[in-house]
C-alpha atoms as a PDB file:
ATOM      1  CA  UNK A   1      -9.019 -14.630  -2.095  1.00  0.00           C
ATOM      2  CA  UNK A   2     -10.654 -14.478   1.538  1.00  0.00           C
ATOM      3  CA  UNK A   3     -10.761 -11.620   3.250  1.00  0.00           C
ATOM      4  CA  UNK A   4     -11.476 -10.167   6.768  1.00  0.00           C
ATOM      5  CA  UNK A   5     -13.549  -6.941   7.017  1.00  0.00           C
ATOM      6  CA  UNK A   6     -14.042  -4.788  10.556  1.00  0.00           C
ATOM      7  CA  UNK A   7     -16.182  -2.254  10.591  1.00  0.00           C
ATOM      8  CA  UNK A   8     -19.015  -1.046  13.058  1.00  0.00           C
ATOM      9  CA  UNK A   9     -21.325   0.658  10.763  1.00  0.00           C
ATOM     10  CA  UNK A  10     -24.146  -1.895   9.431  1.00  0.00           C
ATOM     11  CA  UNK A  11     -25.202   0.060   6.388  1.00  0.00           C
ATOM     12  CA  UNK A  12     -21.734   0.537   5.646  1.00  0.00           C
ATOM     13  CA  UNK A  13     -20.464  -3.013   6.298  1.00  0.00           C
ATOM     14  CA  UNK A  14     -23.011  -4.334   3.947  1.00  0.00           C
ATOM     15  CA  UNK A  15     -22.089  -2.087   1.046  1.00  0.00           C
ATOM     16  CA  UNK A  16     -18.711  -3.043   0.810  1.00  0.00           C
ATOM     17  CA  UNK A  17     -19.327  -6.849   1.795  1.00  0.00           C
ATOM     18  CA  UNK A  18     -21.472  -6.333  -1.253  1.00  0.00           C
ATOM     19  CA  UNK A  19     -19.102  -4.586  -3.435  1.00  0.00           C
ATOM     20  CA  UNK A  20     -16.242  -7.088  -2.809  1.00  0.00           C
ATOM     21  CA  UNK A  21     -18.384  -9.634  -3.027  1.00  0.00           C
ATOM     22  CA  UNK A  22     -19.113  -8.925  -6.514  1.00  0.00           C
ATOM     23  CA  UNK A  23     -15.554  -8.715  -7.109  1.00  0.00           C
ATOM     24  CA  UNK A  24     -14.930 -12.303  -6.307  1.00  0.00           C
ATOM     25  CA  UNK A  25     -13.663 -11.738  -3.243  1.00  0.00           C
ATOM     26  CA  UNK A  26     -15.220 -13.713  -0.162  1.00  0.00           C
ATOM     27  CA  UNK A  27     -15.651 -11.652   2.768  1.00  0.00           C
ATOM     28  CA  UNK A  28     -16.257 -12.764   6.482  1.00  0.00           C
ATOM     29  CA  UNK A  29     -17.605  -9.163   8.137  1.00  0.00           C
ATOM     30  CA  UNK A  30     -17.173  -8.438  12.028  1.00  0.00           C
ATOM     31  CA  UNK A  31     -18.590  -5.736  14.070  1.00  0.00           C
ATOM     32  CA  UNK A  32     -15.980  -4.999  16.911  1.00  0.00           C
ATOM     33  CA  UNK A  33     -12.716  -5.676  17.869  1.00  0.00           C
ATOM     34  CA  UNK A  34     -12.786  -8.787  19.666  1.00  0.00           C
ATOM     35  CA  UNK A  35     -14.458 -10.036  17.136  1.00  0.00           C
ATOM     36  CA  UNK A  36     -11.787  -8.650  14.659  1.00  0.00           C
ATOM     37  CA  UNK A  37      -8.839  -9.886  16.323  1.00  0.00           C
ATOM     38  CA  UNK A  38      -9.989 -13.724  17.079  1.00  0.00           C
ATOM     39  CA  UNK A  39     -11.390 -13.903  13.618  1.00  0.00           C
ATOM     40  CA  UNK A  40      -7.594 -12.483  12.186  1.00  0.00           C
ATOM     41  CA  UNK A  41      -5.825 -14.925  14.291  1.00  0.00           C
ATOM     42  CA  UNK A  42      -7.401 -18.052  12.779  1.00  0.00           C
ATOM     43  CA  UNK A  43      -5.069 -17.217   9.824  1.00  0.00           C
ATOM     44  CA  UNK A  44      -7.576 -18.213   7.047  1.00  0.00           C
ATOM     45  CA  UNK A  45      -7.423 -14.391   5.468  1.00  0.00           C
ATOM     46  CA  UNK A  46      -5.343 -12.888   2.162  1.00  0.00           C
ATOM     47  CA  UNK A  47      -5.834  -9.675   3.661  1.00  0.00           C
ATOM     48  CA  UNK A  48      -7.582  -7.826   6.929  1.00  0.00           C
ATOM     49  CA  UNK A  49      -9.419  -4.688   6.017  1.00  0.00           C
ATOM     50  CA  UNK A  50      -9.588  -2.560   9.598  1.00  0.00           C
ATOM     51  CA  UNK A  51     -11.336  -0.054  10.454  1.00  0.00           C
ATOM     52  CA  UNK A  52      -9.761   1.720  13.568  1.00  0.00           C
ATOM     53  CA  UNK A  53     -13.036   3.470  15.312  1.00  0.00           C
ATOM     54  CA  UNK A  54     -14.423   0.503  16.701  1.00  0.00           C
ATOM     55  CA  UNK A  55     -16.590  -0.694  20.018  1.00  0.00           C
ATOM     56  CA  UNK A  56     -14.618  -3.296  22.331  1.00  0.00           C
ATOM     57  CA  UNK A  57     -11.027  -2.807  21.125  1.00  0.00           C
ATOM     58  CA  UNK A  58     -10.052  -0.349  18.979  1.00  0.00           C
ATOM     59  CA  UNK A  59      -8.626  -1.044  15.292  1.00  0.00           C
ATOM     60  CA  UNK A  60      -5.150   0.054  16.116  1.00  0.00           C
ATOM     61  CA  UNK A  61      -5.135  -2.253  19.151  1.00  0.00           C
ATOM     62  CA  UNK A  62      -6.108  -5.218  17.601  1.00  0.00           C
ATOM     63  CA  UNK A  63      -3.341  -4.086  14.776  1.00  0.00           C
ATOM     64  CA  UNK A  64      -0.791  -4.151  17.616  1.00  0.00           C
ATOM     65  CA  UNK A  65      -1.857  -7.615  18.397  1.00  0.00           C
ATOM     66  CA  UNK A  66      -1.671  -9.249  15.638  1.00  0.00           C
ATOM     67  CA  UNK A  67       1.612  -8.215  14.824  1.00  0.00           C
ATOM     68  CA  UNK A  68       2.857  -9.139  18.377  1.00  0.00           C
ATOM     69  CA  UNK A  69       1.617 -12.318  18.291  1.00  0.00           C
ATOM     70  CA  UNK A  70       2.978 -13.645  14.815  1.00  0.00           C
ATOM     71  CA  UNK A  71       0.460 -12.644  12.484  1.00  0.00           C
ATOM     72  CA  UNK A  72       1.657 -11.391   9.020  1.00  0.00           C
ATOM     73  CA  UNK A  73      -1.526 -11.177   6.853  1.00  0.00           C
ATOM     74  CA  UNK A  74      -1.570  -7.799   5.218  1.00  0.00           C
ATOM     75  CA  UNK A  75      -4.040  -5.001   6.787  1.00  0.00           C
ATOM     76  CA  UNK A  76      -5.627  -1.851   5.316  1.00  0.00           C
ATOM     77  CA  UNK A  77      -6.724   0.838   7.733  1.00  0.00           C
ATOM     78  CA  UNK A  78      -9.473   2.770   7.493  1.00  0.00           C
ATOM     79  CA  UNK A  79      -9.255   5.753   9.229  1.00  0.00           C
ATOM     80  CA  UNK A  80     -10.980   9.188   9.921  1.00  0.00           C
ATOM     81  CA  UNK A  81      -9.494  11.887   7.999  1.00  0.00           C
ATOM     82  CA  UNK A  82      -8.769  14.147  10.747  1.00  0.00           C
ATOM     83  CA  UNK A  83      -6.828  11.146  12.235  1.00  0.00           C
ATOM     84  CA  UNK A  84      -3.975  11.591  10.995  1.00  0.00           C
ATOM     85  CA  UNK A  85      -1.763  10.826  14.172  1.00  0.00           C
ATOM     86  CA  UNK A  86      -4.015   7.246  13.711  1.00  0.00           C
ATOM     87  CA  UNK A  87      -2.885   6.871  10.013  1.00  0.00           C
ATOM     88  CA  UNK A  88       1.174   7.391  11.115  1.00  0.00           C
ATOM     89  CA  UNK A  89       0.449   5.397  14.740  1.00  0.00           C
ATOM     90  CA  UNK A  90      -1.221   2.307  12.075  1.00  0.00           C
ATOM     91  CA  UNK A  91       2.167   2.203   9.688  1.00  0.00           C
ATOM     92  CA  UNK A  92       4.003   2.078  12.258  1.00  0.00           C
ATOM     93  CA  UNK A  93       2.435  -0.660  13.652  1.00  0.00           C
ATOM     94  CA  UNK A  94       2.442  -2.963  10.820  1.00  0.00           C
ATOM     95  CA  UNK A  95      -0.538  -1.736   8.631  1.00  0.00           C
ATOM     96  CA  UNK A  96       0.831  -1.910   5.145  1.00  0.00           C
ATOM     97  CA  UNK A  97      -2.057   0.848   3.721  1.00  0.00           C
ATOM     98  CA  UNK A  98      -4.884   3.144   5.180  1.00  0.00           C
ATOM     99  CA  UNK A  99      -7.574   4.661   3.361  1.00  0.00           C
ATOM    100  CA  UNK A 100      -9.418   7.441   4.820  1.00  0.00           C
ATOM    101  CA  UNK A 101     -13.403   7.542   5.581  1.00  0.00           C
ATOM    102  CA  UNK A 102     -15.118   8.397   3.490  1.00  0.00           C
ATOM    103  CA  UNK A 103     -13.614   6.440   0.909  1.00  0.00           C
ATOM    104  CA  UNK A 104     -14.644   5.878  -3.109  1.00  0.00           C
ATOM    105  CA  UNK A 105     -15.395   2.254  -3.731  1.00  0.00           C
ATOM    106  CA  UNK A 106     -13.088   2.229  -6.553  1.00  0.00           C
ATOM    107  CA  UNK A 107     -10.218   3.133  -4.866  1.00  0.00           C
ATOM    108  CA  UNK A 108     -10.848   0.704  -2.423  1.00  0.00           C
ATOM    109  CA  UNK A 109     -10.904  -2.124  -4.497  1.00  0.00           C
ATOM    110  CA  UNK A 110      -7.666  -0.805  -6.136  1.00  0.00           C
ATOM    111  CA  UNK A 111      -5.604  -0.774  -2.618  1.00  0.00           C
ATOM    112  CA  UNK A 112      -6.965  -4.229  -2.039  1.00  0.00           C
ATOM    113  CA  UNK A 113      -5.567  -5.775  -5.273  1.00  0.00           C
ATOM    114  CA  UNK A 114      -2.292  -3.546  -4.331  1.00  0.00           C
ATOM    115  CA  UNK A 115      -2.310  -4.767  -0.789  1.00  0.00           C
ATOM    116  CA  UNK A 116      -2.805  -8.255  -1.666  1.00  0.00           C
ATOM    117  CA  UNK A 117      -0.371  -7.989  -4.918  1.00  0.00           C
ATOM    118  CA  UNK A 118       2.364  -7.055  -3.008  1.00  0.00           C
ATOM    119  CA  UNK A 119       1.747 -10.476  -0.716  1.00  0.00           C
ATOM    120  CA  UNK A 120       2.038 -12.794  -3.820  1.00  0.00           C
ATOM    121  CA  UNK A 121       4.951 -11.219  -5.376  1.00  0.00           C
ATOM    122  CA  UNK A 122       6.699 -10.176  -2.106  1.00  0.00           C
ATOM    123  CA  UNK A 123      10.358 -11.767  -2.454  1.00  0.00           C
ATOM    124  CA  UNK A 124      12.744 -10.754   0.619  1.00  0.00           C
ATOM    125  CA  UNK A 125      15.355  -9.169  -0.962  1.00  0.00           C
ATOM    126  CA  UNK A 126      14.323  -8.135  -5.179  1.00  0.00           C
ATOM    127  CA  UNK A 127      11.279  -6.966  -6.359  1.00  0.00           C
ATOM    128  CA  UNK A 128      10.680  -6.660 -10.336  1.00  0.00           C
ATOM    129  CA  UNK A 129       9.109  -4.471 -13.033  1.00  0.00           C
ATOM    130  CA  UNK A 130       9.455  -5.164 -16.743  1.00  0.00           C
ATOM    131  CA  UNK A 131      13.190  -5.493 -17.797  1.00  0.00           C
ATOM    132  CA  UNK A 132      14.126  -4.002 -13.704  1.00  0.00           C
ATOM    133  CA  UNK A 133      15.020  -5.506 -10.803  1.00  0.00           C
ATOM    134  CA  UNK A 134      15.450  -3.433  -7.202  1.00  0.00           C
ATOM    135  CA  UNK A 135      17.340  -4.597  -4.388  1.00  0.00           C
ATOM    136  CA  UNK A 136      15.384  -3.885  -1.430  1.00  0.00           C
ATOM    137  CA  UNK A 137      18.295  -4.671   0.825  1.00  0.00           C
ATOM    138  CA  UNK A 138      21.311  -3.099  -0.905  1.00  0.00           C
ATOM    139  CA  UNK A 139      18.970  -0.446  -2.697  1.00  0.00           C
ATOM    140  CA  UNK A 140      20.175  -1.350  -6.665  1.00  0.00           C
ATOM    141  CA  UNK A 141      18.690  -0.409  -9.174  1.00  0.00           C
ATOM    142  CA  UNK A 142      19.734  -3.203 -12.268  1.00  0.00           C
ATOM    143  CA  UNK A 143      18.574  -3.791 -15.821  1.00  0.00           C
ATOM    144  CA  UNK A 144      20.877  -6.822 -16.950  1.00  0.00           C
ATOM    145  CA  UNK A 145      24.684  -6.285 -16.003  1.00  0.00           C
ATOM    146  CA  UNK A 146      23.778  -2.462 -15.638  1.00  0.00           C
ATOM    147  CA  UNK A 147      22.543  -1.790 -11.944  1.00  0.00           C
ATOM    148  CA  UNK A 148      22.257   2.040  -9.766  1.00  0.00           C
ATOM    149  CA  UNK A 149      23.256   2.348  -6.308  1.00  0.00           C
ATOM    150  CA  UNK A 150      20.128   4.452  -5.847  1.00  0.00           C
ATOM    151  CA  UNK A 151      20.583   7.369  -3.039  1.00  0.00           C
ATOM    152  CA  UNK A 152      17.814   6.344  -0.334  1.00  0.00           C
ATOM    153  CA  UNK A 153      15.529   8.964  -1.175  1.00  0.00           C
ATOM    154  CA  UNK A 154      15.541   7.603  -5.338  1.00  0.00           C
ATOM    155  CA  UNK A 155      15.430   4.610  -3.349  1.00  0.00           C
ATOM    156  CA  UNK A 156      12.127   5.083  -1.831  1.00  0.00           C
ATOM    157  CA  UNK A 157      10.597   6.576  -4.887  1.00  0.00           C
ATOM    158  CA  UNK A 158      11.356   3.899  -7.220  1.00  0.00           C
ATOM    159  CA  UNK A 159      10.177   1.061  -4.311  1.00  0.00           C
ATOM    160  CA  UNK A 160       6.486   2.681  -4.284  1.00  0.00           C
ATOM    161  CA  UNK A 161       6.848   3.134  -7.985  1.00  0.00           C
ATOM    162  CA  UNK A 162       7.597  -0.989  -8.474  1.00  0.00           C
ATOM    163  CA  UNK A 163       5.006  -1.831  -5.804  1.00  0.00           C
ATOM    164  CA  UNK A 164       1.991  -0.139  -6.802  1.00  0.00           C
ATOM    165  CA  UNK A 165       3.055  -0.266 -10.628  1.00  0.00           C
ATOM    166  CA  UNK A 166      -0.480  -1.098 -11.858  1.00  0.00           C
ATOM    167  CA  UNK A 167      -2.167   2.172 -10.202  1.00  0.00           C
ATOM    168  CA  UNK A 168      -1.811   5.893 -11.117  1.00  0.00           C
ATOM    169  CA  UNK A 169      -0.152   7.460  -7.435  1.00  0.00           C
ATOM    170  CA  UNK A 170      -0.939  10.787  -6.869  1.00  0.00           C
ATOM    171  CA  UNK A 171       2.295  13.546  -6.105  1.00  0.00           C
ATOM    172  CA  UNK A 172       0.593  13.582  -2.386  1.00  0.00           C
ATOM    173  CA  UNK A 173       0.362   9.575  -1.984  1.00  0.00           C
ATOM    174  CA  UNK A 174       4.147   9.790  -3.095  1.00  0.00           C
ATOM    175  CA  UNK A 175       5.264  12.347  -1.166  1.00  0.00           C
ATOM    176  CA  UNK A 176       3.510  10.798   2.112  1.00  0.00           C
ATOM    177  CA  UNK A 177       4.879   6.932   1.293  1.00  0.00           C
ATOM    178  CA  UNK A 178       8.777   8.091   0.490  1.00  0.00           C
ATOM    179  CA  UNK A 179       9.131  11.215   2.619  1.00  0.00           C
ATOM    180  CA  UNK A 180       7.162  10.069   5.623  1.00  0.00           C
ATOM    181  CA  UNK A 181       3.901  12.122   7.335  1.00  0.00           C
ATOM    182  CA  UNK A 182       6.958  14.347   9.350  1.00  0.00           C
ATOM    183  CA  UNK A 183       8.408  15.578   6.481  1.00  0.00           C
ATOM    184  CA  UNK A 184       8.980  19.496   5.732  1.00  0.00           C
ATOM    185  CA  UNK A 185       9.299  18.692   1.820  1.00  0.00           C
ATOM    186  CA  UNK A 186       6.616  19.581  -0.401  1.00  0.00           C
ATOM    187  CA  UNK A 187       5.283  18.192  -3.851  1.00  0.00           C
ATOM    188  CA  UNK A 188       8.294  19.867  -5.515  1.00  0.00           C
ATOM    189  CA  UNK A 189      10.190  17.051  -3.983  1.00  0.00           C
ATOM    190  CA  UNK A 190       8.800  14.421  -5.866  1.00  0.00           C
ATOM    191  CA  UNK A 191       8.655  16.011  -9.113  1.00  0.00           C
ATOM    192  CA  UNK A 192      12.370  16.385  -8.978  1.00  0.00           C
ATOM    193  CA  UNK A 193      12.973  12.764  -7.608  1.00  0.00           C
ATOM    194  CA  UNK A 194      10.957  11.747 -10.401  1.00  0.00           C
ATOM    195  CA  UNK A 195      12.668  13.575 -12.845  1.00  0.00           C
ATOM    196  CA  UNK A 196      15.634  11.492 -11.414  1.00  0.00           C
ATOM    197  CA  UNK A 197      14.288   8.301 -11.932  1.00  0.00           C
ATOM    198  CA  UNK A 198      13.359   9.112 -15.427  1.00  0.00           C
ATOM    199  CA  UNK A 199      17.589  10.365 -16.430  1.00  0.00           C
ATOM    200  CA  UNK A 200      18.385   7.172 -15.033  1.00  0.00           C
ATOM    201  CA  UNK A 201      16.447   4.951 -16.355  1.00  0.00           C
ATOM    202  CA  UNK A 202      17.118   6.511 -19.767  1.00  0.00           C
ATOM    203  CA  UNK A 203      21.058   5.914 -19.110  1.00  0.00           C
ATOM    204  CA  UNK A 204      20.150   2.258 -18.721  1.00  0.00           C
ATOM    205  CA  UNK A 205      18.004   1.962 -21.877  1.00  0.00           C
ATOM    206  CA  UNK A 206      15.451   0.161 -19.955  1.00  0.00           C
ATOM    207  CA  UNK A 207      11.956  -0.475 -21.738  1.00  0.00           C
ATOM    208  CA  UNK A 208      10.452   0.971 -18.014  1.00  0.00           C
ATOM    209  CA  UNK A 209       9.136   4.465 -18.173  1.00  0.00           C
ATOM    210  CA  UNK A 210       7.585   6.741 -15.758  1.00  0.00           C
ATOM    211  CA  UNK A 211       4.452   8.172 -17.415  1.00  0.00           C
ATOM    212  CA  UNK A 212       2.221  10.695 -15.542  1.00  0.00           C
ATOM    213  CA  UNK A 213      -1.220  12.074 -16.360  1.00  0.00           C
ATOM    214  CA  UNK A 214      -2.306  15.414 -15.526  1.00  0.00           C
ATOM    215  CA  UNK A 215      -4.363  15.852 -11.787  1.00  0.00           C
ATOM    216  CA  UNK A 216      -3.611  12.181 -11.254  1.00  0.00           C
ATOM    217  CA  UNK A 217      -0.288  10.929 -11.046  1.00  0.00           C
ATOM    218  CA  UNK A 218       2.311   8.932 -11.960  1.00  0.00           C
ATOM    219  CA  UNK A 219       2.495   5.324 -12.908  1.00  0.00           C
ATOM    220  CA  UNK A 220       5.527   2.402 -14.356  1.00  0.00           C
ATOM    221  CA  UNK A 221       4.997   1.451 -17.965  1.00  0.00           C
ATOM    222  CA  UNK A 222       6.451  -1.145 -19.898  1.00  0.00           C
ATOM    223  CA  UNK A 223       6.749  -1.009 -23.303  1.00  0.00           C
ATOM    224  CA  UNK A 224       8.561  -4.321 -24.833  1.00  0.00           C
END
Protein backbone atom coordinates (compact mmCIF):
# COMPACT_ATOMS: atom_id res chain seq x y z
CA UNK A 1 0.00 0.00 0.00
CA UNK A 2 1.43 3.57 -1.04
CA UNK A 3 0.60 6.31 0.67
CA UNK A 4 0.75 10.18 0.54
CA UNK A 5 1.69 12.07 3.75
CA UNK A 6 1.40 16.22 4.14
CA UNK A 7 2.63 17.64 6.88
CA UNK A 8 4.89 20.80 7.59
CA UNK A 9 6.58 19.82 10.70
CA UNK A 10 10.09 18.00 9.89
CA UNK A 11 10.53 16.26 13.20
CA UNK A 12 7.10 15.25 12.98
CA UNK A 13 7.01 14.15 9.32
CA UNK A 14 9.89 11.90 9.94
CA UNK A 15 8.36 10.09 12.89
CA UNK A 16 5.47 8.95 11.25
CA UNK A 17 7.24 8.35 7.74
CA UNK A 18 9.16 6.17 10.13
CA UNK A 19 6.41 4.57 11.93
CA UNK A 20 4.47 3.64 8.74
CA UNK A 21 7.32 2.72 7.25
CA UNK A 22 7.85 0.01 9.61
CA UNK A 23 4.42 -1.00 9.07
CA UNK A 24 4.95 -1.87 5.49
CA UNK A 25 3.51 0.91 4.26
CA UNK A 26 5.55 3.09 1.63
CA UNK A 27 5.25 6.64 2.20
CA UNK A 28 6.11 9.60 -0.23
CA UNK A 29 6.21 12.79 2.47
CA UNK A 30 5.50 16.51 1.24
CA UNK A 31 5.95 19.68 3.02
CA UNK A 32 3.19 22.12 1.67
CA UNK A 33 0.29 22.19 -0.23
CA UNK A 34 1.31 22.51 -3.66
CA UNK A 35 3.34 19.99 -3.14
CA UNK A 36 0.41 17.93 -1.60
CA UNK A 37 -2.03 18.44 -4.20
CA UNK A 38 0.27 17.70 -7.49
CA UNK A 39 1.72 14.74 -5.72
CA UNK A 40 -2.30 13.46 -4.92
CA UNK A 41 -3.25 14.05 -8.42
CA UNK A 42 -0.73 11.64 -9.98
CA UNK A 43 -3.15 8.97 -8.60
CA UNK A 44 -0.41 6.47 -7.52
CA UNK A 45 -1.73 6.62 -3.60
CA UNK A 46 -4.12 3.96 -1.42
CA UNK A 47 -4.70 6.72 0.78
CA UNK A 48 -3.69 10.69 1.39
CA UNK A 49 -2.93 11.47 4.97
CA UNK A 50 -3.51 15.59 5.24
CA UNK A 51 -2.66 17.67 7.47
CA UNK A 52 -4.78 20.95 7.17
CA UNK A 53 -2.26 23.76 8.78
CA UNK A 54 -0.03 23.98 6.02
CA UNK A 55 2.34 26.80 4.12
CA UNK A 56 1.25 27.47 0.33
CA UNK A 57 -2.28 26.03 0.30
CA UNK A 58 -3.95 24.98 3.08
CA UNK A 59 -5.01 21.17 3.73
CA UNK A 60 -8.67 21.82 3.34
CA UNK A 61 -8.01 23.57 0.02
CA UNK A 62 -6.12 21.10 -1.55
CA UNK A 63 -9.05 18.61 -0.09
CA UNK A 64 -11.50 20.72 -2.11
CA UNK A 65 -9.41 20.14 -5.11
CA UNK A 66 -9.01 16.96 -5.33
CA UNK A 67 -12.44 16.15 -4.99
CA UNK A 68 -13.39 18.75 -7.70
CA UNK A 69 -11.21 17.54 -10.03
CA UNK A 70 -12.01 13.66 -9.99
CA UNK A 71 -9.90 12.39 -7.41
CA UNK A 72 -11.36 9.62 -5.13
CA UNK A 73 -8.37 8.27 -3.10
CA UNK A 74 -9.37 8.22 0.51
CA UNK A 75 -7.94 11.18 2.88
CA UNK A 76 -7.41 11.43 6.66
CA UNK A 77 -7.26 14.88 8.17
CA UNK A 78 -5.26 15.91 10.69
CA UNK A 79 -6.45 18.67 12.39
CA UNK A 80 -5.92 20.99 15.49
CA UNK A 81 -8.14 20.16 18.23
CA UNK A 82 -9.60 23.45 18.74
CA UNK A 83 -10.52 23.23 14.98
CA UNK A 84 -13.34 21.85 15.13
CA UNK A 85 -15.26 24.03 12.45
CA UNK A 86 -11.98 22.48 10.23
CA UNK A 87 -12.86 18.84 11.24
CA UNK A 88 -16.89 19.40 10.08
CA UNK A 89 -15.64 21.93 6.96
CA UNK A 90 -13.03 18.52 5.98
CA UNK A 91 -16.16 15.81 6.02
CA UNK A 92 -17.92 17.77 4.26
CA UNK A 93 -15.59 18.12 1.74
CA UNK A 94 -14.81 14.62 1.03
CA UNK A 95 -12.33 13.64 3.88
CA UNK A 96 -13.51 10.23 4.90
CA UNK A 97 -11.62 10.56 8.68
CA UNK A 98 -9.69 13.27 10.77
CA UNK A 99 -7.59 12.70 13.61
CA UNK A 100 -6.75 15.45 15.84
CA UNK A 101 -3.01 16.80 16.69
CA UNK A 102 -1.62 15.55 18.82
CA UNK A 103 -2.37 12.19 17.88
CA UNK A 104 -1.14 8.52 19.48
CA UNK A 105 0.73 6.57 16.87
CA UNK A 106 -1.40 3.67 17.47
CA UNK A 107 -4.44 5.11 16.70
CA UNK A 108 -3.12 6.38 13.72
CA UNK A 109 -2.13 3.36 12.25
CA UNK A 110 -5.59 1.93 13.21
CA UNK A 111 -7.62 4.77 11.10
CA UNK A 112 -5.24 4.06 8.27
CA UNK A 113 -6.02 0.30 8.01
CA UNK A 114 -9.85 1.56 8.59
CA UNK A 115 -9.51 4.22 5.97
CA UNK A 116 -7.92 2.06 3.53
CA UNK A 117 -10.25 -1.12 4.53
CA UNK A 118 -13.18 0.55 3.72
CA UNK A 119 -11.55 1.27 -0.04
CA UNK A 120 -11.03 -2.52 -0.72
CA UNK A 121 -14.27 -3.71 0.52
CA UNK A 122 -16.32 -0.62 -0.53
CA UNK A 123 -19.28 -2.18 -2.74
CA UNK A 124 -21.92 0.62 -3.90
CA UNK A 125 -24.87 -0.54 -2.57
CA UNK A 126 -24.13 -3.72 0.47
CA UNK A 127 -21.59 -3.82 2.83
CA UNK A 128 -21.05 -7.16 5.03
CA UNK A 129 -20.20 -8.41 8.53
CA UNK A 130 -20.24 -12.08 9.49
CA UNK A 131 -23.66 -13.74 8.65
CA UNK A 132 -25.09 -9.60 7.84
CA UNK A 133 -25.52 -7.77 5.02
CA UNK A 134 -26.65 -3.75 5.07
CA UNK A 135 -28.13 -2.02 2.30
CA UNK A 136 -26.56 1.24 2.13
CA UNK A 137 -29.11 2.47 -0.34
CA UNK A 138 -32.44 1.10 0.93
CA UNK A 139 -31.02 0.97 4.64
CA UNK A 140 -31.80 -3.15 5.30
CA UNK A 141 -30.65 -4.77 7.63
CA UNK A 142 -30.69 -8.87 6.34
CA UNK A 143 -29.34 -12.11 7.74
CA UNK A 144 -30.54 -14.75 5.02
CA UNK A 145 -34.34 -14.27 4.01
CA UNK A 146 -34.70 -12.21 7.35
CA UNK A 147 -33.81 -8.43 6.62
CA UNK A 148 -34.79 -4.84 9.00
CA UNK A 149 -35.90 -1.77 7.44
CA UNK A 150 -33.61 0.01 9.89
CA UNK A 151 -35.02 3.67 11.00
CA UNK A 152 -32.12 6.10 9.69
CA UNK A 153 -30.77 6.80 12.93
CA UNK A 154 -30.27 2.50 13.62
CA UNK A 155 -29.26 3.05 10.21
CA UNK A 156 -26.30 5.13 10.85
CA UNK A 157 -25.27 3.25 13.90
CA UNK A 158 -25.09 -0.07 12.45
CA UNK A 159 -23.13 1.54 9.06
CA UNK A 160 -20.15 2.82 11.45
CA UNK A 161 -20.56 -0.37 13.38
CA UNK A 162 -19.96 -2.64 9.88
CA UNK A 163 -17.28 -0.19 8.69
CA UNK A 164 -14.94 0.09 11.41
CA UNK A 165 -15.84 -3.55 12.71
CA UNK A 166 -12.20 -4.45 13.52
CA UNK A 167 -11.67 -1.33 16.03
CA UNK A 168 -13.16 -0.66 19.51
CA UNK A 169 -15.30 3.03 18.75
CA UNK A 170 -15.62 5.05 21.55
CA UNK A 171 -19.58 6.37 22.67
CA UNK A 172 -18.05 9.98 21.52
CA UNK A 173 -16.57 8.71 17.99
CA UNK A 174 -20.20 7.21 17.62
CA UNK A 175 -22.11 9.83 18.64
CA UNK A 176 -20.02 12.39 16.34
CA UNK A 177 -20.07 9.83 13.03
CA UNK A 178 -24.12 8.98 13.30
CA UNK A 179 -25.49 12.14 14.92
CA UNK A 180 -23.32 14.66 13.15
CA UNK A 181 -20.91 17.56 15.04
CA UNK A 182 -24.55 19.81 15.19
CA UNK A 183 -26.26 17.53 17.12
CA UNK A 184 -28.03 18.40 20.63
CA UNK A 185 -28.00 14.51 21.60
CA UNK A 186 -25.70 13.31 24.09
CA UNK A 187 -23.93 9.86 24.81
CA UNK A 188 -27.28 8.59 26.14
CA UNK A 189 -28.22 8.49 22.54
CA UNK A 190 -26.03 5.93 21.52
CA UNK A 191 -26.33 3.71 24.36
CA UNK A 192 -29.98 3.40 23.59
CA UNK A 193 -29.43 3.02 19.73
CA UNK A 194 -27.14 0.41 20.66
CA UNK A 195 -29.30 -1.28 22.84
CA UNK A 196 -31.48 -1.34 19.61
CA UNK A 197 -29.18 -2.92 17.49
CA UNK A 198 -28.49 -5.56 19.99
CA UNK A 199 -32.88 -6.60 20.34
CA UNK A 200 -32.65 -6.81 16.78
CA UNK A 201 -30.08 -8.61 16.01
CA UNK A 202 -31.15 -11.12 18.67
CA UNK A 203 -34.71 -11.40 16.78
CA UNK A 204 -32.69 -12.44 13.75
CA UNK A 205 -30.51 -15.05 15.49
CA UNK A 206 -27.55 -13.67 13.81
CA UNK A 207 -24.00 -14.99 15.02
CA UNK A 208 -23.10 -10.81 15.01
CA UNK A 209 -22.96 -9.29 18.42
CA UNK A 210 -22.25 -5.94 19.71
CA UNK A 211 -19.71 -6.33 22.53
CA UNK A 212 -18.43 -3.25 24.46
CA UNK A 213 -15.58 -2.87 26.95
CA UNK A 214 -15.63 -0.56 29.73
CA UNK A 215 -13.89 3.29 29.00
CA UNK A 216 -13.45 2.12 25.43
CA UNK A 217 -16.21 1.26 23.35
CA UNK A 218 -18.02 -0.80 21.34
CA UNK A 219 -17.03 -3.18 18.64
CA UNK A 220 -18.96 -6.17 15.96
CA UNK A 221 -18.08 -9.71 16.90
CA UNK A 222 -18.60 -12.75 15.15
CA UNK A 223 -18.86 -15.79 16.70
CA UNK A 224 -19.50 -18.83 14.06
Amino acid sequence: MKLLYAEDEPALSEAVVDYLTYHKYIVDAVYHGEEAYDYAMSGEYDGIILDIMMPKRDGLDVLAALRRNGCKTPVLLLTAKTQVEDRIRGLDTGADDYLPKPFDMGELIARVRAMLRRREEFHPDLIRFGDLTLNMRSGELCMGDISFQLPRQEYRLMEQLVLNHTMYMSTEDLLVKAWGYSTETDISSVWLYVSYLRKRLSAMNSKVEIVSKRNVGYKLEFQP
